[in-house]
C-alpha atoms as a PDB file:
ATOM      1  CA  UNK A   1      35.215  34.351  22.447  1.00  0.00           C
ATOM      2  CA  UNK A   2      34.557  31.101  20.752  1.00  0.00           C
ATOM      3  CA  UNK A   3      31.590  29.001  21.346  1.00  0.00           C
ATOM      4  CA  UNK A   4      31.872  26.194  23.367  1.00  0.00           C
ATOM      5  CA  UNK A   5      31.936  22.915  21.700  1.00  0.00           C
ATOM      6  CA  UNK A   6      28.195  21.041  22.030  1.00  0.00           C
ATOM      7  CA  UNK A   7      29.530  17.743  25.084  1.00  0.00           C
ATOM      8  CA  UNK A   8      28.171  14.352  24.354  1.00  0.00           C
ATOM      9  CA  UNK A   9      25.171  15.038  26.683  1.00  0.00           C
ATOM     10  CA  UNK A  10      24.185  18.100  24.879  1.00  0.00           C
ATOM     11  CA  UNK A  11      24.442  16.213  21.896  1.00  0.00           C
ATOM     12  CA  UNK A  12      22.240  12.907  22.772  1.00  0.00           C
ATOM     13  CA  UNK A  13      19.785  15.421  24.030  1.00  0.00           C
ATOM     14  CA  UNK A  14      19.199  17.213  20.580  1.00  0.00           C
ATOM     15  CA  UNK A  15      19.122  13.598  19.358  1.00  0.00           C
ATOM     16  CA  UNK A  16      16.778  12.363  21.742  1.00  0.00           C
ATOM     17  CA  UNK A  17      14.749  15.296  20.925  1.00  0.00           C
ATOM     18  CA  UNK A  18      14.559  14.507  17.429  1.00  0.00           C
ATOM     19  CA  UNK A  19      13.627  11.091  17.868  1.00  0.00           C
ATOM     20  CA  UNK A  20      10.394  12.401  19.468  1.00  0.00           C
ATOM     21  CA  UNK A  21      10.049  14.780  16.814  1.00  0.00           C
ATOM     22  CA  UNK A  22      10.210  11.911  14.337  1.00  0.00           C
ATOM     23  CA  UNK A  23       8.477   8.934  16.427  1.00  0.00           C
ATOM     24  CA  UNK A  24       5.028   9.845  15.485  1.00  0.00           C
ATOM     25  CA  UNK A  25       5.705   9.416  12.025  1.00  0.00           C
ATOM     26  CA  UNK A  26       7.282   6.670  11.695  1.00  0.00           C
ATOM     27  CA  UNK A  27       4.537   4.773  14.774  1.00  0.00           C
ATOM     28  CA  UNK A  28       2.020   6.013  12.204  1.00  0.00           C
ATOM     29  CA  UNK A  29       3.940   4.844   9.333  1.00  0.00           C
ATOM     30  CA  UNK A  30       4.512   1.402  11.201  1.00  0.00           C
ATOM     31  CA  UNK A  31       0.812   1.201  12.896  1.00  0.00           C
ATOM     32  CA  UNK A  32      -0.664   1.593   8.725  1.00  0.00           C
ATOM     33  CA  UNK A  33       2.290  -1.477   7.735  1.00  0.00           C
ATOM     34  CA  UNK A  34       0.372  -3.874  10.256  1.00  0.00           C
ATOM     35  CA  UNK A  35      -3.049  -2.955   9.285  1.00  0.00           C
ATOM     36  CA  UNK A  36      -2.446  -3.324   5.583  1.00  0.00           C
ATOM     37  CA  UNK A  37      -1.139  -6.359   6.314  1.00  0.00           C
ATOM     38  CA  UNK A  38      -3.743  -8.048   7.149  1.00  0.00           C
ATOM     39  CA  UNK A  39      -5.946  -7.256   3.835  1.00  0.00           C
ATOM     40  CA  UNK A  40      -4.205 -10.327   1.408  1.00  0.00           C
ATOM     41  CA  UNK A  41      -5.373 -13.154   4.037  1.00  0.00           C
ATOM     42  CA  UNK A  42      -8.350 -11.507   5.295  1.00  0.00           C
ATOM     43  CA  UNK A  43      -9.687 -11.237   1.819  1.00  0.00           C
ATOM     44  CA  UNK A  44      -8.763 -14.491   0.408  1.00  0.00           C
ATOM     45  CA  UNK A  45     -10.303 -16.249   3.413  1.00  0.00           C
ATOM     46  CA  UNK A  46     -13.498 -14.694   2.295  1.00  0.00           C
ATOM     47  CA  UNK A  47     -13.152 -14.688  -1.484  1.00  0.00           C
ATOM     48  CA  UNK A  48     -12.190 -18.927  -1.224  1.00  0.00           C
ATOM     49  CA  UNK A  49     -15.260 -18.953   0.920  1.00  0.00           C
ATOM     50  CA  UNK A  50     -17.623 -18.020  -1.230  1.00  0.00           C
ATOM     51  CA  UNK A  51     -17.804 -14.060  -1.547  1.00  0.00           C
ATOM     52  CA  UNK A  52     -17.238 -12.362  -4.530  1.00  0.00           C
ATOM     53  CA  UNK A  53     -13.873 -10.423  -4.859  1.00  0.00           C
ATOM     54  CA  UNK A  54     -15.741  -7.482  -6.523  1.00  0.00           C
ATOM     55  CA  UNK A  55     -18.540  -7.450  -4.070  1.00  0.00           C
ATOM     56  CA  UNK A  56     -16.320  -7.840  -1.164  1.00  0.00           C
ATOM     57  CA  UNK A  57     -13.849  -4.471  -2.109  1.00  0.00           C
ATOM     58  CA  UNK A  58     -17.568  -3.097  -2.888  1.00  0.00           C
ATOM     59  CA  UNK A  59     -19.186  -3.606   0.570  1.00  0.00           C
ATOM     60  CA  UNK A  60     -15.759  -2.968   1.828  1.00  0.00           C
ATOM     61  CA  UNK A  61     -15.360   0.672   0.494  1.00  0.00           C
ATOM     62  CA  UNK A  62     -18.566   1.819   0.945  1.00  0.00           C
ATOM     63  CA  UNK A  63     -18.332   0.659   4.650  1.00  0.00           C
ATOM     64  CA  UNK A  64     -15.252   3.055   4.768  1.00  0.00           C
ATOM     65  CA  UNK A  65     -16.378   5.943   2.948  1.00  0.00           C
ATOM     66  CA  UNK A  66     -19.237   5.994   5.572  1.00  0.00           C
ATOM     67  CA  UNK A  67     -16.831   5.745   8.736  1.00  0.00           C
ATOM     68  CA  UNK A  68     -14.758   8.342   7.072  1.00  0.00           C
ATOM     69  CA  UNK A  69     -17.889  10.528   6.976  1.00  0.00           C
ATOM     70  CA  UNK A  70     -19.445  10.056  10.195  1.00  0.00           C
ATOM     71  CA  UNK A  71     -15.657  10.414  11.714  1.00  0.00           C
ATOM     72  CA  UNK A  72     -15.238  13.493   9.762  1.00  0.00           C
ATOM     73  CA  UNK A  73     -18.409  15.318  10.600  1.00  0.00           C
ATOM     74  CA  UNK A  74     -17.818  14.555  13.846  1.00  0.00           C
ATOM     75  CA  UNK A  75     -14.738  16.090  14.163  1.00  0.00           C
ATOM     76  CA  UNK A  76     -12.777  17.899  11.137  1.00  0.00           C
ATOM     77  CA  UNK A  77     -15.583  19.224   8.802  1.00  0.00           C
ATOM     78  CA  UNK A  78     -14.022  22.282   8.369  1.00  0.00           C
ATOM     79  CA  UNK A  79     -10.873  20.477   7.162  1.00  0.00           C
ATOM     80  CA  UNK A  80     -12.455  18.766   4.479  1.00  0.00           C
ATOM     81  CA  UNK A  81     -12.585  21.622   1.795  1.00  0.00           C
ATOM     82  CA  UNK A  82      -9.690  21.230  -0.904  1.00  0.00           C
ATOM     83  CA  UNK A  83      -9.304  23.312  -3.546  1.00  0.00           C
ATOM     84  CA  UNK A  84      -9.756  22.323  -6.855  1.00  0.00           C
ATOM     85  CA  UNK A  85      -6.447  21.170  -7.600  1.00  0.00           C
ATOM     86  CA  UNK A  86      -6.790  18.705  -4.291  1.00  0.00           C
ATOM     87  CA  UNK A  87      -9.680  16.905  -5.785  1.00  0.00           C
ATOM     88  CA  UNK A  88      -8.823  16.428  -8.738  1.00  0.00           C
ATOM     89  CA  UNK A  89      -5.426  14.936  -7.829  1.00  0.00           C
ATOM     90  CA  UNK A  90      -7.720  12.612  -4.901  1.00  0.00           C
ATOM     91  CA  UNK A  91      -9.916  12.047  -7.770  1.00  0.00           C
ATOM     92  CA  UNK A  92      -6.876  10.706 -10.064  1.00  0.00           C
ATOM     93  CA  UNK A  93      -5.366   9.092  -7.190  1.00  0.00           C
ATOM     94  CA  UNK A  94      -8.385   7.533  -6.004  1.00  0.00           C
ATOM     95  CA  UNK A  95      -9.185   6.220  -9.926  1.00  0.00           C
ATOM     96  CA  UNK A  96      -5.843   4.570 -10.030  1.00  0.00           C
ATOM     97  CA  UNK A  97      -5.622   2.583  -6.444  1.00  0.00           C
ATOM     98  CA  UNK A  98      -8.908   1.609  -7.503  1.00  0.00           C
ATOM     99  CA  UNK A  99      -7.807  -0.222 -10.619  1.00  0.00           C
ATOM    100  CA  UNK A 100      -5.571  -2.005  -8.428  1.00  0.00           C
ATOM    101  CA  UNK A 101      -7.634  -2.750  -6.001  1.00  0.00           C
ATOM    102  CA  UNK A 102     -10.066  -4.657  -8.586  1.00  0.00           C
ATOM    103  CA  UNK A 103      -7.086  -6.334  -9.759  1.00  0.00           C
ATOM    104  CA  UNK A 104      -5.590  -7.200  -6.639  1.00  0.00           C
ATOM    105  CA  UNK A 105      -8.705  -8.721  -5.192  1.00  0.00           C
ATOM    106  CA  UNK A 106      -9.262 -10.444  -8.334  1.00  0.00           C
ATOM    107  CA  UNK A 107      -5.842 -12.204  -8.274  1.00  0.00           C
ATOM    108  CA  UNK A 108      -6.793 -13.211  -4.571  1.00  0.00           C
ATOM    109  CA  UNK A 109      -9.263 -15.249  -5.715  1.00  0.00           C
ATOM    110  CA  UNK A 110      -6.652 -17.451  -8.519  1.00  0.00           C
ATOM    111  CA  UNK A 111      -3.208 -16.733  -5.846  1.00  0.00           C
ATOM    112  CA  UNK A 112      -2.589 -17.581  -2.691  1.00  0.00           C
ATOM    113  CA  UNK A 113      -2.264 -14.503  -0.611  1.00  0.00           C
ATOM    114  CA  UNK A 114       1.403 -15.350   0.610  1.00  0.00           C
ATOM    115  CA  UNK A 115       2.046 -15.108  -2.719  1.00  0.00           C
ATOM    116  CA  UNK A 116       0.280 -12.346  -3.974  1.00  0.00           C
ATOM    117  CA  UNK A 117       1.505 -10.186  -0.994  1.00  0.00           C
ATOM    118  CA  UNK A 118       5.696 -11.148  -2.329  1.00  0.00           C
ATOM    119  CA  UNK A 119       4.526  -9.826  -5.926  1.00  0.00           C
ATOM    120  CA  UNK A 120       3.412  -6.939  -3.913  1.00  0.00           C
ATOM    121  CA  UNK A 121       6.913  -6.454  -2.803  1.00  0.00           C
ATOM    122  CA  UNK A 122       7.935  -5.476  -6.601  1.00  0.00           C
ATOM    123  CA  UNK A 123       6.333  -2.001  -5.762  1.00  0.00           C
ATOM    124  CA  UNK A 124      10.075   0.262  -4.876  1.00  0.00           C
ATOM    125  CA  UNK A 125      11.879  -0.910  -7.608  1.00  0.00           C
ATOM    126  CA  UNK A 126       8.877  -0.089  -9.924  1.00  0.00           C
ATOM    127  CA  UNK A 127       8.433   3.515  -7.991  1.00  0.00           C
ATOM    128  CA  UNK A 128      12.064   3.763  -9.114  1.00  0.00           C
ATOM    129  CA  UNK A 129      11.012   3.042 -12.616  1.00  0.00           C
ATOM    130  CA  UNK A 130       8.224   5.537 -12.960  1.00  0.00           C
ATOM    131  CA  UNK A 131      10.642   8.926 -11.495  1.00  0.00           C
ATOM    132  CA  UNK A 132      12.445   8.181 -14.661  1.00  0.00           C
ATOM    133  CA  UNK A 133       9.390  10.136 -16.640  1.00  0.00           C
ATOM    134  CA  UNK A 134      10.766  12.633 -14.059  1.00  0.00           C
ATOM    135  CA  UNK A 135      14.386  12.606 -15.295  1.00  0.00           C
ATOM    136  CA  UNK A 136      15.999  10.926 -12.861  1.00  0.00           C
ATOM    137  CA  UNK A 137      18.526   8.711 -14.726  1.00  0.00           C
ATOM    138  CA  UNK A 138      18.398   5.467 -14.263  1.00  0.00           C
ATOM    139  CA  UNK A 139      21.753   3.873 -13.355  1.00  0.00           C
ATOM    140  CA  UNK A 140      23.411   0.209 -13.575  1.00  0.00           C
ATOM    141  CA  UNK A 141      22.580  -0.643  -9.991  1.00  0.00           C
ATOM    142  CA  UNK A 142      19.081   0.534 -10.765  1.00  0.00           C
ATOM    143  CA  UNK A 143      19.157  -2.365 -13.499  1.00  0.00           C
ATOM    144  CA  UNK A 144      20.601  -4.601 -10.745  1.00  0.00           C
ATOM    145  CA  UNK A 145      17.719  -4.478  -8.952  1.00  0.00           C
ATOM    146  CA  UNK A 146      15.262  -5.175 -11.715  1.00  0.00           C
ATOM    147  CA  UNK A 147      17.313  -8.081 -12.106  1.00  0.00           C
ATOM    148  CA  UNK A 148      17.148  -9.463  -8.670  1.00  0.00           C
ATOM    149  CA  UNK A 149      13.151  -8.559  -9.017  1.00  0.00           C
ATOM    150  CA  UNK A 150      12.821 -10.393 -12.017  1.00  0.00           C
ATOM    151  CA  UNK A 151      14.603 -13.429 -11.124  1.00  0.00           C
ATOM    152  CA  UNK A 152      12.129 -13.426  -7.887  1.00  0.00           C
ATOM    153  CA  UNK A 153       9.612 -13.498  -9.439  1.00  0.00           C
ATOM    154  CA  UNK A 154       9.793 -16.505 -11.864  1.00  0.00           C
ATOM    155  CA  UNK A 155      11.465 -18.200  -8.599  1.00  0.00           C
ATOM    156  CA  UNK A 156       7.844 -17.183  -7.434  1.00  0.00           C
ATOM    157  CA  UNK A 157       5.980 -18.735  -9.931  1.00  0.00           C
ATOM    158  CA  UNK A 158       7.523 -20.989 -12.424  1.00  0.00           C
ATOM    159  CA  UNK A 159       9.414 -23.686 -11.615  1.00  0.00           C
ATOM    160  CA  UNK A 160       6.542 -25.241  -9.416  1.00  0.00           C
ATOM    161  CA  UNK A 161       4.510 -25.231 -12.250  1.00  0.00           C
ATOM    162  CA  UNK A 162       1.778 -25.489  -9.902  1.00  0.00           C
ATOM    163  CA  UNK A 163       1.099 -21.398  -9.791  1.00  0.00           C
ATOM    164  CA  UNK A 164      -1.859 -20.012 -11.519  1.00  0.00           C
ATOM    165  CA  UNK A 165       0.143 -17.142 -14.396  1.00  0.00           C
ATOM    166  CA  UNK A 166      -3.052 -15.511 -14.754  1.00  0.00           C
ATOM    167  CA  UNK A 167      -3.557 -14.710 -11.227  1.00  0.00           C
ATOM    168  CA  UNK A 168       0.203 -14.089 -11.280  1.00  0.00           C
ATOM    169  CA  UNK A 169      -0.016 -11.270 -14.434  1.00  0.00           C
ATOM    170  CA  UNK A 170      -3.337  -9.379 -12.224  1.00  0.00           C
ATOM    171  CA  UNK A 171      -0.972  -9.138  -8.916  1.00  0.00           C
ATOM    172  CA  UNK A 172       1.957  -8.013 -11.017  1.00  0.00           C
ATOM    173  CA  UNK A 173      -0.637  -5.044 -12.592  1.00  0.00           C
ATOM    174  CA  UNK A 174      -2.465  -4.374  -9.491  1.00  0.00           C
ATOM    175  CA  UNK A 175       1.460  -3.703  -7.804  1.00  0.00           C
ATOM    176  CA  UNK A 176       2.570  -1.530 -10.970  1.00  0.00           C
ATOM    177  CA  UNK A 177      -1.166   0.766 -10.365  1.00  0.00           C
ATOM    178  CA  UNK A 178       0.309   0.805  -6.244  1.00  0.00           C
ATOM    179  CA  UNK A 179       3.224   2.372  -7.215  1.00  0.00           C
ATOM    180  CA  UNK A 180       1.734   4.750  -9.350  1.00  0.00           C
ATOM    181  CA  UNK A 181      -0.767   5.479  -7.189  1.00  0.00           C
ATOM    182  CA  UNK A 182       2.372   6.408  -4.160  1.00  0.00           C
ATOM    183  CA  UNK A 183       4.423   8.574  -6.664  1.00  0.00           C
ATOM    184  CA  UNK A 184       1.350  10.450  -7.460  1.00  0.00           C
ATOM    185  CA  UNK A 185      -0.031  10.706  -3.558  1.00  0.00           C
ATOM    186  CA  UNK A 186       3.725  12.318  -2.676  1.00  0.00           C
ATOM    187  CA  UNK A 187       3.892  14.154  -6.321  1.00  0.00           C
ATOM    188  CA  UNK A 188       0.189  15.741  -5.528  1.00  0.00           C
ATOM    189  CA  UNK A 189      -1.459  15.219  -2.356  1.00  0.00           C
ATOM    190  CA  UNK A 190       0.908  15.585   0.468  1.00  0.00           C
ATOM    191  CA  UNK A 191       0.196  19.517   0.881  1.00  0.00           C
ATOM    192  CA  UNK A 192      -3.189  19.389   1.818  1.00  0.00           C
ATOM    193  CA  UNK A 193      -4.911  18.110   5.086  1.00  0.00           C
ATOM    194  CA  UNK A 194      -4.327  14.309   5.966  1.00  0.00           C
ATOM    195  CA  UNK A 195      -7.866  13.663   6.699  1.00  0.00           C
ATOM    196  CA  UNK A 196      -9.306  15.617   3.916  1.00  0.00           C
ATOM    197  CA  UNK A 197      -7.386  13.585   1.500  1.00  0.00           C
ATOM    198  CA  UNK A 198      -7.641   9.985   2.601  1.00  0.00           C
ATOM    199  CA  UNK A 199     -11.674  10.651   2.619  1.00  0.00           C
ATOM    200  CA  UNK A 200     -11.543  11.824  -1.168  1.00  0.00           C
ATOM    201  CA  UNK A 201      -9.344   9.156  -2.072  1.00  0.00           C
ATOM    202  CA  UNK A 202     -11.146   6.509  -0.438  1.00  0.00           C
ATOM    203  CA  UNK A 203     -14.591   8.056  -2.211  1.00  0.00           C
ATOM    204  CA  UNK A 204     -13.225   8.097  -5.261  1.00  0.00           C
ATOM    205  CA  UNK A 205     -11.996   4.778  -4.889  1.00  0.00           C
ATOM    206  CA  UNK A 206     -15.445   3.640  -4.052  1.00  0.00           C
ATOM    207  CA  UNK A 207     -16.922   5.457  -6.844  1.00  0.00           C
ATOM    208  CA  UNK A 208     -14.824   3.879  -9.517  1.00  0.00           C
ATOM    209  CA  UNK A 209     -15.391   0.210  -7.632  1.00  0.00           C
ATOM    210  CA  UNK A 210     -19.075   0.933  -7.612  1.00  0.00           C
ATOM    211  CA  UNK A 211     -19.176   1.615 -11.566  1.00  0.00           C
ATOM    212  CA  UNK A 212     -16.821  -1.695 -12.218  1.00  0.00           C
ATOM    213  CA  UNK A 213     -19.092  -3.790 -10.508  1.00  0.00           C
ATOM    214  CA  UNK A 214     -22.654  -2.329 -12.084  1.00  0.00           C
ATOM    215  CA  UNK A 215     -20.967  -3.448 -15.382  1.00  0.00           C
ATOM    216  CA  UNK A 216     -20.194  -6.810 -13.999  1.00  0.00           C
ATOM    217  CA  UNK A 217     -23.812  -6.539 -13.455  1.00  0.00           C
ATOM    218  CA  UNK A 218     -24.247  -6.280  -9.961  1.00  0.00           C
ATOM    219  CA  UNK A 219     -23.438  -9.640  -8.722  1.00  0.00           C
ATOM    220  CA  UNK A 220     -24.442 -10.141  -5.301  1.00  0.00           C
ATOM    221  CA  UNK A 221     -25.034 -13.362  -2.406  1.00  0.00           C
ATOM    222  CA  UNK A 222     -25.809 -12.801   0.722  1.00  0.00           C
ATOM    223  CA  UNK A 223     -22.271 -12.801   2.898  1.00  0.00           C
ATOM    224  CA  UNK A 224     -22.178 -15.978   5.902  1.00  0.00           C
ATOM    225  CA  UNK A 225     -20.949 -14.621   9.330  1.00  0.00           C
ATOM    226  CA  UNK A 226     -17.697 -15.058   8.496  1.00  0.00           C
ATOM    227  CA  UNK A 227     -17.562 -13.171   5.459  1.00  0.00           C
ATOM    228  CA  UNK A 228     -19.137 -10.110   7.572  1.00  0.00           C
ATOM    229  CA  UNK A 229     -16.379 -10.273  10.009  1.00  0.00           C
ATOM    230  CA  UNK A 230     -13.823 -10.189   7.081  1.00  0.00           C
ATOM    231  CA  UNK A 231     -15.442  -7.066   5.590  1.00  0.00           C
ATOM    232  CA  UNK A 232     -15.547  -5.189   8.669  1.00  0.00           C
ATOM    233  CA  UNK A 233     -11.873  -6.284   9.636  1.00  0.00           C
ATOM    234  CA  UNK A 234     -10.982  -4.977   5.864  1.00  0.00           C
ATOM    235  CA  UNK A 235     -13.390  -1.992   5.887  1.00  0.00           C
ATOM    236  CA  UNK A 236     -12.306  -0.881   9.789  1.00  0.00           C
ATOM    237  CA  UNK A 237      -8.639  -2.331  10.166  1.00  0.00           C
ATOM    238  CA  UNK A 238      -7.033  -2.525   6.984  1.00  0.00           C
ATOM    239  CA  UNK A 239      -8.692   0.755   5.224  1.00  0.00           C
ATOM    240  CA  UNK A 240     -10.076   3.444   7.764  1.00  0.00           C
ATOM    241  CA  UNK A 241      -7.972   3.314  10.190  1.00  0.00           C
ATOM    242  CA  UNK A 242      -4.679   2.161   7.833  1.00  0.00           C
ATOM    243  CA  UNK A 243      -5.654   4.701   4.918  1.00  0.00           C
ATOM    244  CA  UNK A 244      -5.488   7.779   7.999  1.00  0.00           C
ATOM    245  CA  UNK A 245      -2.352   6.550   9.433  1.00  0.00           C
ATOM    246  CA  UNK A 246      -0.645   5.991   6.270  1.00  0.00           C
ATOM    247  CA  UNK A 247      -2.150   9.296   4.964  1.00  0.00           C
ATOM    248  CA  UNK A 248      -0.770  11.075   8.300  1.00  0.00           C
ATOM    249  CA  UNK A 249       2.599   9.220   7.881  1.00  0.00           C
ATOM    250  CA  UNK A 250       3.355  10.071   4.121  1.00  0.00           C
ATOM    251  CA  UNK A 251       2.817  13.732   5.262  1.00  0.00           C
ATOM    252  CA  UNK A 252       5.287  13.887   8.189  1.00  0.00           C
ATOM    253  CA  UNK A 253       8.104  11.547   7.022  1.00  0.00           C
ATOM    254  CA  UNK A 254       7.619  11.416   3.167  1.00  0.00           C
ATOM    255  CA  UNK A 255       6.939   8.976   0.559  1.00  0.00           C
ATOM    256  CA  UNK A 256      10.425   7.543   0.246  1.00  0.00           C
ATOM    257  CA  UNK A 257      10.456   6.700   4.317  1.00  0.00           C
ATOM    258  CA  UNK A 258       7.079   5.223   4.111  1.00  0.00           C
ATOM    259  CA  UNK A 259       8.315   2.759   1.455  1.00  0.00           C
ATOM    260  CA  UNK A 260      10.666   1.507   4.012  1.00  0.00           C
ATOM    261  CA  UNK A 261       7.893  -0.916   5.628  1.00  0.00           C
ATOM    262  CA  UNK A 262       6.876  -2.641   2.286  1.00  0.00           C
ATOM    263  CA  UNK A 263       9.228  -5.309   3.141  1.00  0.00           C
ATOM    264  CA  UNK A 264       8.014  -5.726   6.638  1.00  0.00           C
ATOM    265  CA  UNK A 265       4.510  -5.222   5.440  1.00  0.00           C
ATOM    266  CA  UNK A 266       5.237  -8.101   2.811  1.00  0.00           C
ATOM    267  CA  UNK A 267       6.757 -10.666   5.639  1.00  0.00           C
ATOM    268  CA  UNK A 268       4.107  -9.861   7.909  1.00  0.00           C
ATOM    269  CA  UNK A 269       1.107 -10.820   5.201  1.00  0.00           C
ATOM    270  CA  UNK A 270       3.169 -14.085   4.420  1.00  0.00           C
ATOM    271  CA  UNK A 271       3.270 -14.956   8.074  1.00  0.00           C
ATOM    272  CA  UNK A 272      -0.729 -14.060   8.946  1.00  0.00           C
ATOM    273  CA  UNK A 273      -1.296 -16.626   5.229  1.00  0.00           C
ATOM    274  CA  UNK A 274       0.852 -18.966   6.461  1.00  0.00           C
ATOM    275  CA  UNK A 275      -0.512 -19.176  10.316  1.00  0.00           C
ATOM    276  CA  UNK A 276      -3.923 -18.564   9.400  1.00  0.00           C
ATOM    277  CA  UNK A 277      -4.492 -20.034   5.689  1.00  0.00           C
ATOM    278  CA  UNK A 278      -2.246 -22.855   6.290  1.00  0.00           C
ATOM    279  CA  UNK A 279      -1.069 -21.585   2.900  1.00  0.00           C
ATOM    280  CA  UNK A 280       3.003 -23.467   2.458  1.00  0.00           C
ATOM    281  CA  UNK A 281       5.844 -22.581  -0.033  1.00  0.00           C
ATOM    282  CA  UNK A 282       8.256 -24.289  -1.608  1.00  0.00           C
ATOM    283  CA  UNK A 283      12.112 -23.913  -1.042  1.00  0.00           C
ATOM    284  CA  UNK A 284      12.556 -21.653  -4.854  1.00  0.00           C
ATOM    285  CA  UNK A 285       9.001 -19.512  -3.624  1.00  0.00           C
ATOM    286  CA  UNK A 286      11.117 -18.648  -0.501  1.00  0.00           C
ATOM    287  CA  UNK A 287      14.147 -18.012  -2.803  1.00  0.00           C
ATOM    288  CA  UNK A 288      12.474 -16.155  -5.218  1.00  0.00           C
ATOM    289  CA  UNK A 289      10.159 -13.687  -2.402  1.00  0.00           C
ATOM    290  CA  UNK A 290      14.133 -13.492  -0.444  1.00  0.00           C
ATOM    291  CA  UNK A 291      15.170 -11.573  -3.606  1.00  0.00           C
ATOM    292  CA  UNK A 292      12.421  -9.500  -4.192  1.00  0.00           C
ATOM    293  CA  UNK A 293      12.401  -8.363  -0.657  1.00  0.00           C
ATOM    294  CA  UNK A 294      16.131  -7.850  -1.265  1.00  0.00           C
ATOM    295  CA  UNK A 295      15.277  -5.657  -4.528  1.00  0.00           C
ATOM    296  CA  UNK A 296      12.804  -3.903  -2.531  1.00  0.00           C
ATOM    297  CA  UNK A 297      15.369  -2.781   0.163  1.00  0.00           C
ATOM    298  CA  UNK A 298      18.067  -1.731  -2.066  1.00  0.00           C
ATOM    299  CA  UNK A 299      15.503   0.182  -3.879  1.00  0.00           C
ATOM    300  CA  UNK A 300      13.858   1.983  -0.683  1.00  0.00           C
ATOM    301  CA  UNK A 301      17.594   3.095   0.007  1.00  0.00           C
ATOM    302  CA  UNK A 302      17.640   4.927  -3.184  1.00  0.00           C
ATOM    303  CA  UNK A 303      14.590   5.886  -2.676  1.00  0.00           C
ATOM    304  CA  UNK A 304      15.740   7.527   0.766  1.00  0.00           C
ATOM    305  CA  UNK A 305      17.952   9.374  -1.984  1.00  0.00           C
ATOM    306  CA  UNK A 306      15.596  11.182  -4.140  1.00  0.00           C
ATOM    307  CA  UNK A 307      13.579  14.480  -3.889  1.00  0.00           C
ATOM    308  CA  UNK A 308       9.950  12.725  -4.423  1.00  0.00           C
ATOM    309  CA  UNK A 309       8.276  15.370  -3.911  1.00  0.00           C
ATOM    310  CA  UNK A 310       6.878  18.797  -6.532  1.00  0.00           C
ATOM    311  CA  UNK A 311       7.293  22.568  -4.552  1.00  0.00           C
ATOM    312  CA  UNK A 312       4.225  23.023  -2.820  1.00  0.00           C
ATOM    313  CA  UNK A 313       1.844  25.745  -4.188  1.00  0.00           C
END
């Protein structure tokens, strides 16, 4: 006898159960999009009032390498043994968001942040870029949106005149280390335990931040009030709990899915500069970040295409 054929109801259900399968995911993946979000204005608030960009990712890290402890040995220290492998991939990952991070923060303090957060944008198309040392060929529409990325960003920053290129060239580096740093995450990392991983990579990341700035030589002034509320939002808000989410996210829904919310994360840090900074663009800045943000979805759709990640071991 032949099976009977699945009705609509049966059908909606295995949907419906799917979609719970997949909400947690994607509510991590969308709860890490609005805490990151928040790290362009927050830190240029406090670097334009005085603190010093180094410093501030400084105080910042260490602040979160010490929640990340105390959280862990509270309640996962078994889980935070990786094999050898692990840390030196965290170690490598860690060593390369930190080199954007020291970038990034340093561009925050010649860029506004609504700015600085559309260069950000660049990120999918450039993830694209780098899976061609994988061997994925790189077609005409992939050109296309190099094009439309390209043209966005002079729209960005040239015709004003008024747009500081230096600041410009550090937020176009610190966003070509980001996308390394997410191809290598989902290339490396994504087999071994969430939390175990986001602690390395945030230590590392404080390690190498901590070296950088003893060979600035140590600058330090004491933070106002303000300035301590911006380092815990960062350290708290925008790394502990965005770094475990994200972490978390990239391992249930993948790398390609998670770049998804670039865009959104990329409108929401222009809307938080522009209600909170006051920051204002001109009508060829909005034209310039609308086709960047346009790259950056036609390249998350390929991305939504390609096997990003190595056979786990």
């Amino acid at each position: 006898m032949l099976p009977a054929r699945p009705t609509v109801r049966s059908r909606f259900d295995g949907w419906a159960r799917q979609q719970v399968r997949l909400n947690p995911g994607w509510a991590l993946a969308l709860f890490a999009t609005v805490a990151f979000s928040f790290a362009p204005p927050v830190a240029r608030f406090a670097i334009v009032g005085g603190f010093d960009s180094t410093t501030l990712l400084l105080v910042r890290m260490l602040l979160a390498t010490t929640l990340f402890a105390v959280v862990l040995a509270a309640t996962d220290r078994a889980r935070l043994r990786l094999p050898r492998a692990g840390l030196i991939a965290a170690v490598l990952v860690g060593a390369v968001n930190a080199g954007g991070m020291v970038l990034f923060f340093a561009a925050l303090g010649q860029l506004e942040a609504s700015l600085s957060a559309m260069i950000l944008a660049l990120s999918p198309p450039i993830v694209l870029s780098l899976l061609a040392l994988r061997g994925e060929r790189l077609t005409r529409r992939h050109l296309v949106r190099l094009g439309l990325a390209l043209v966005g960003v002079y729209l960005l920053i040239g015709p004003t005149g008024q747009v500081n290129w230096f600041g410009a060239a550090l937020a176009l580096a610190a966003t070509f280390l980001f996308a390394l740093q997410m191809a290598l995450t989902q290339w490396t990392l994504v087999a071994y335990p969430t939390r175990a991983v986001a602690f390395y990579v945030t230590a590392s990341m404080t390690g190498f931040v901590a070296l950088y700035w003893l060979v600035l030589g140590a600058p330090w002034a004491a933070p106002t009030p303000t300035g301590w509320a911006a380092v815990l939002i960062l350290a708290i808000v925008s790394t502990l709990l965005a770094r475990l989410a994200f972490f978390a996210a990239m391992g249930r829904i993948g790398g390609a899915q998670m770049a998804l919310f670039g865009p959104l994360e990329t409108l929401l840090s222009v809307i938080w500069s522009i209600v909170f900074l006051n920051e204002q663009l001109t009508l060829w800045q909005w034209v310039g970040g609308a086709l960047i943000l346009v790259s950056a979805l036609l390249a998350v759709q390929r991305l939504g295409r390609v096997n990003l990640r190595f056979p786990r071991r």
